[in-house]
Protein backbone atom coordinates (compact mmCIF):
# COMPACT_ATOMS: atom_id res chain seq x y z
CA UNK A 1 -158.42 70.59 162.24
CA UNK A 2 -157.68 67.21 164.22
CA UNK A 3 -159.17 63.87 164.36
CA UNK A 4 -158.58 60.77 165.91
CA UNK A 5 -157.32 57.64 163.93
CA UNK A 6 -158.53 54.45 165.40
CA UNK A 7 -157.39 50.88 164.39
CA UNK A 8 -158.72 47.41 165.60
CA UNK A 9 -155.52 46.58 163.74
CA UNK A 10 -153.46 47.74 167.41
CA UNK A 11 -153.76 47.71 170.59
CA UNK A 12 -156.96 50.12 172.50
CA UNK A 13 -155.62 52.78 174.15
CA UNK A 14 -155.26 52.15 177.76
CA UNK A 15 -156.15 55.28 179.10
CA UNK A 16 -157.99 58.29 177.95
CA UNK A 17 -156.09 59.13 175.12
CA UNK A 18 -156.08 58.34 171.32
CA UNK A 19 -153.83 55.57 169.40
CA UNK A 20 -153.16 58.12 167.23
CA UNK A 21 -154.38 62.09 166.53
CA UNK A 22 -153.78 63.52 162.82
CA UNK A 23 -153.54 67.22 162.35
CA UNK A 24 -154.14 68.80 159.53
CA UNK A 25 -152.27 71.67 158.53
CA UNK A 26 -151.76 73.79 155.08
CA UNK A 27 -149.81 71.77 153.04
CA UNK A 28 -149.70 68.64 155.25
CA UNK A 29 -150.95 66.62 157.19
CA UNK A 30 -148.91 65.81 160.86
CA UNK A 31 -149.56 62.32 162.87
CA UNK A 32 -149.07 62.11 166.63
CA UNK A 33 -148.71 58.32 167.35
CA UNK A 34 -149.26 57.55 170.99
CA UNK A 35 -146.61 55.39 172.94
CA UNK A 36 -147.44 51.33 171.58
CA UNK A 37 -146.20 48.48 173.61
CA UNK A 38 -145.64 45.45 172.38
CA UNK A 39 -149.85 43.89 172.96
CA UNK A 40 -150.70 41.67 170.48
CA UNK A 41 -154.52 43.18 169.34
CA UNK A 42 -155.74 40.21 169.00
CA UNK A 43 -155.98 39.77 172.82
CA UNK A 44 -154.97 42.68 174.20
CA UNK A 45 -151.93 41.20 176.38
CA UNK A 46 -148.25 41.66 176.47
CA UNK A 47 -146.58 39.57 174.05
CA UNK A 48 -143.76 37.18 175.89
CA UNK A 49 -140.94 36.76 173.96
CA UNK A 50 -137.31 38.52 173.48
CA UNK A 51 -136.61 42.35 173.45
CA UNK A 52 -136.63 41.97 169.78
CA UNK A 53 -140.23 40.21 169.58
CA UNK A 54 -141.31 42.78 171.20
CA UNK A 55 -139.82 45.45 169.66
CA UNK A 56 -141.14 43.96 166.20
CA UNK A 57 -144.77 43.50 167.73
CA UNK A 58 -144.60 47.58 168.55
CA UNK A 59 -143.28 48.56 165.21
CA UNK A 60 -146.17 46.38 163.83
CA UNK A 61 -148.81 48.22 166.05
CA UNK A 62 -147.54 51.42 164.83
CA UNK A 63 -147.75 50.42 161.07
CA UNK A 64 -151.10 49.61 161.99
CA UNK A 65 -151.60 52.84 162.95
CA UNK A 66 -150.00 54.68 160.14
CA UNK A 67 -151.72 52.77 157.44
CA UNK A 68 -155.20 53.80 158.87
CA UNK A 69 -154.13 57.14 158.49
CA UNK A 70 -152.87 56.74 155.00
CA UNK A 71 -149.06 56.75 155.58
CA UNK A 72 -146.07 54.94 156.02
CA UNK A 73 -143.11 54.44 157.85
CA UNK A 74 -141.23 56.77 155.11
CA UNK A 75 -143.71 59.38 156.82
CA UNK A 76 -142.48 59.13 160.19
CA UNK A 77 -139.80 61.85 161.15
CA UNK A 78 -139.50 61.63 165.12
CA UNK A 79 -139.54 58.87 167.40
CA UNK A 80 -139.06 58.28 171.00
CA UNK A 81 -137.73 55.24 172.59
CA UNK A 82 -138.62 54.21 176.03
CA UNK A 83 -136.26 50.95 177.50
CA UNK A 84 -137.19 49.64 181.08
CA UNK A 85 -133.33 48.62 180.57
CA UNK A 86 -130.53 50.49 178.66
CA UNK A 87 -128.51 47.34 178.15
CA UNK A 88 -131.49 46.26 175.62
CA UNK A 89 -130.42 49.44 173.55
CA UNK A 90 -128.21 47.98 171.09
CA UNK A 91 -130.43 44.72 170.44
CA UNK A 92 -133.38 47.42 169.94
CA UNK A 93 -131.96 49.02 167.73
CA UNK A 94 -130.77 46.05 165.23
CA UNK A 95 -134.45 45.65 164.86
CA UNK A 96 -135.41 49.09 164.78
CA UNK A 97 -132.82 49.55 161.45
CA UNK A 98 -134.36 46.78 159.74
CA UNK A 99 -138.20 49.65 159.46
CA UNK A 100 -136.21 52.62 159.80
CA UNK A 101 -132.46 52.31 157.73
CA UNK A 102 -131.01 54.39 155.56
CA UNK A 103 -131.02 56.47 153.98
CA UNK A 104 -132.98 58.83 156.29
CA UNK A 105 -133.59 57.77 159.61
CA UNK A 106 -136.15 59.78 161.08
CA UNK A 107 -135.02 61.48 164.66
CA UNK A 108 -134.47 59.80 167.55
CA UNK A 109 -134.44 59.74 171.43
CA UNK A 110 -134.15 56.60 173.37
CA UNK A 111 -134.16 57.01 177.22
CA UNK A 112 -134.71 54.29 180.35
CA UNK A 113 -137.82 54.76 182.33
CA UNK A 114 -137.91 53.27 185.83
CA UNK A 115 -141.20 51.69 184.82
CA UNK A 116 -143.62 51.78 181.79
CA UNK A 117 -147.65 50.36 181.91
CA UNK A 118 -147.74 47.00 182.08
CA UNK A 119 -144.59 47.01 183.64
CA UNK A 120 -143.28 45.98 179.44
CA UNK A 121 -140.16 46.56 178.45
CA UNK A 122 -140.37 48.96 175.73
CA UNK A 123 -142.54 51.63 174.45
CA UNK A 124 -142.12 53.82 171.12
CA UNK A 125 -144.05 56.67 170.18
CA UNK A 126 -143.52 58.65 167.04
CA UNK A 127 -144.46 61.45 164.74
CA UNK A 128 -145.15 61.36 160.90
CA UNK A 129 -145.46 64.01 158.27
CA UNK A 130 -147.47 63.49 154.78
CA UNK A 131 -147.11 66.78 152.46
């Protein structure tokens, strides 16, 4: 059985699609985080600020977004990276380590994408498992 998790804690969804849709399986219970950009929910705009700003406003949406569903980043075990710009990958990533370090980093795929909503820089969407 799924349902939708909903937090006024991140951003609305900005189409017709969920923040987030748990699934409920035997044994576990499997969370399909939708791709967060870096909105502040407060207003529901892009945040200005440096790749890392942003990158710490998403990972705060998403934690958002996992508590209401009763988990944690420790949950997560897939996450994909979208960069408007590849040369942001390495400054992404230094504050991407300081949620997700050792000693298990969950898997990973970063890619470029020509454009993203909002024309914002990043975008991270994820997937986390709670036995």
């Amino acid at each position: 059985m799924k349902s939708k998790i909903e937090t006024s804690k991140a951003p609305k969804a900005l189409g017709p699609y969920s923040q987030a849709i748990l699934q409920k399986i035997p044994g576990a219970e499997m969370l399909y985080v939708s791709g967060q950009l870096p909105i502040d929910p407060a207003t529901g705009t892009l945040i200005q600020g440096t790749i890392e700003e942003q990158t710490q406003q998403v990972l705060k949406n998403i934690q958002a977004i996992l508590e209401a569903a009763a988990m944690s980043f420790e949950h997560v075990v897939k996450v994909e990276i979208f960069l408007l710009d590849l040369r942001d990958f390495s400054k992404v990533n230094g504050t991407y380590s300081e949620v997700f370090g050792e000693p298990s980093p969950p898997a990973r795929q970063t890619v470029q994408a020509a454009r993203l909503p909002l024309d914002s820089p990043i975008e991270i969407s994820c997937i986390a498992v709670k036995a």
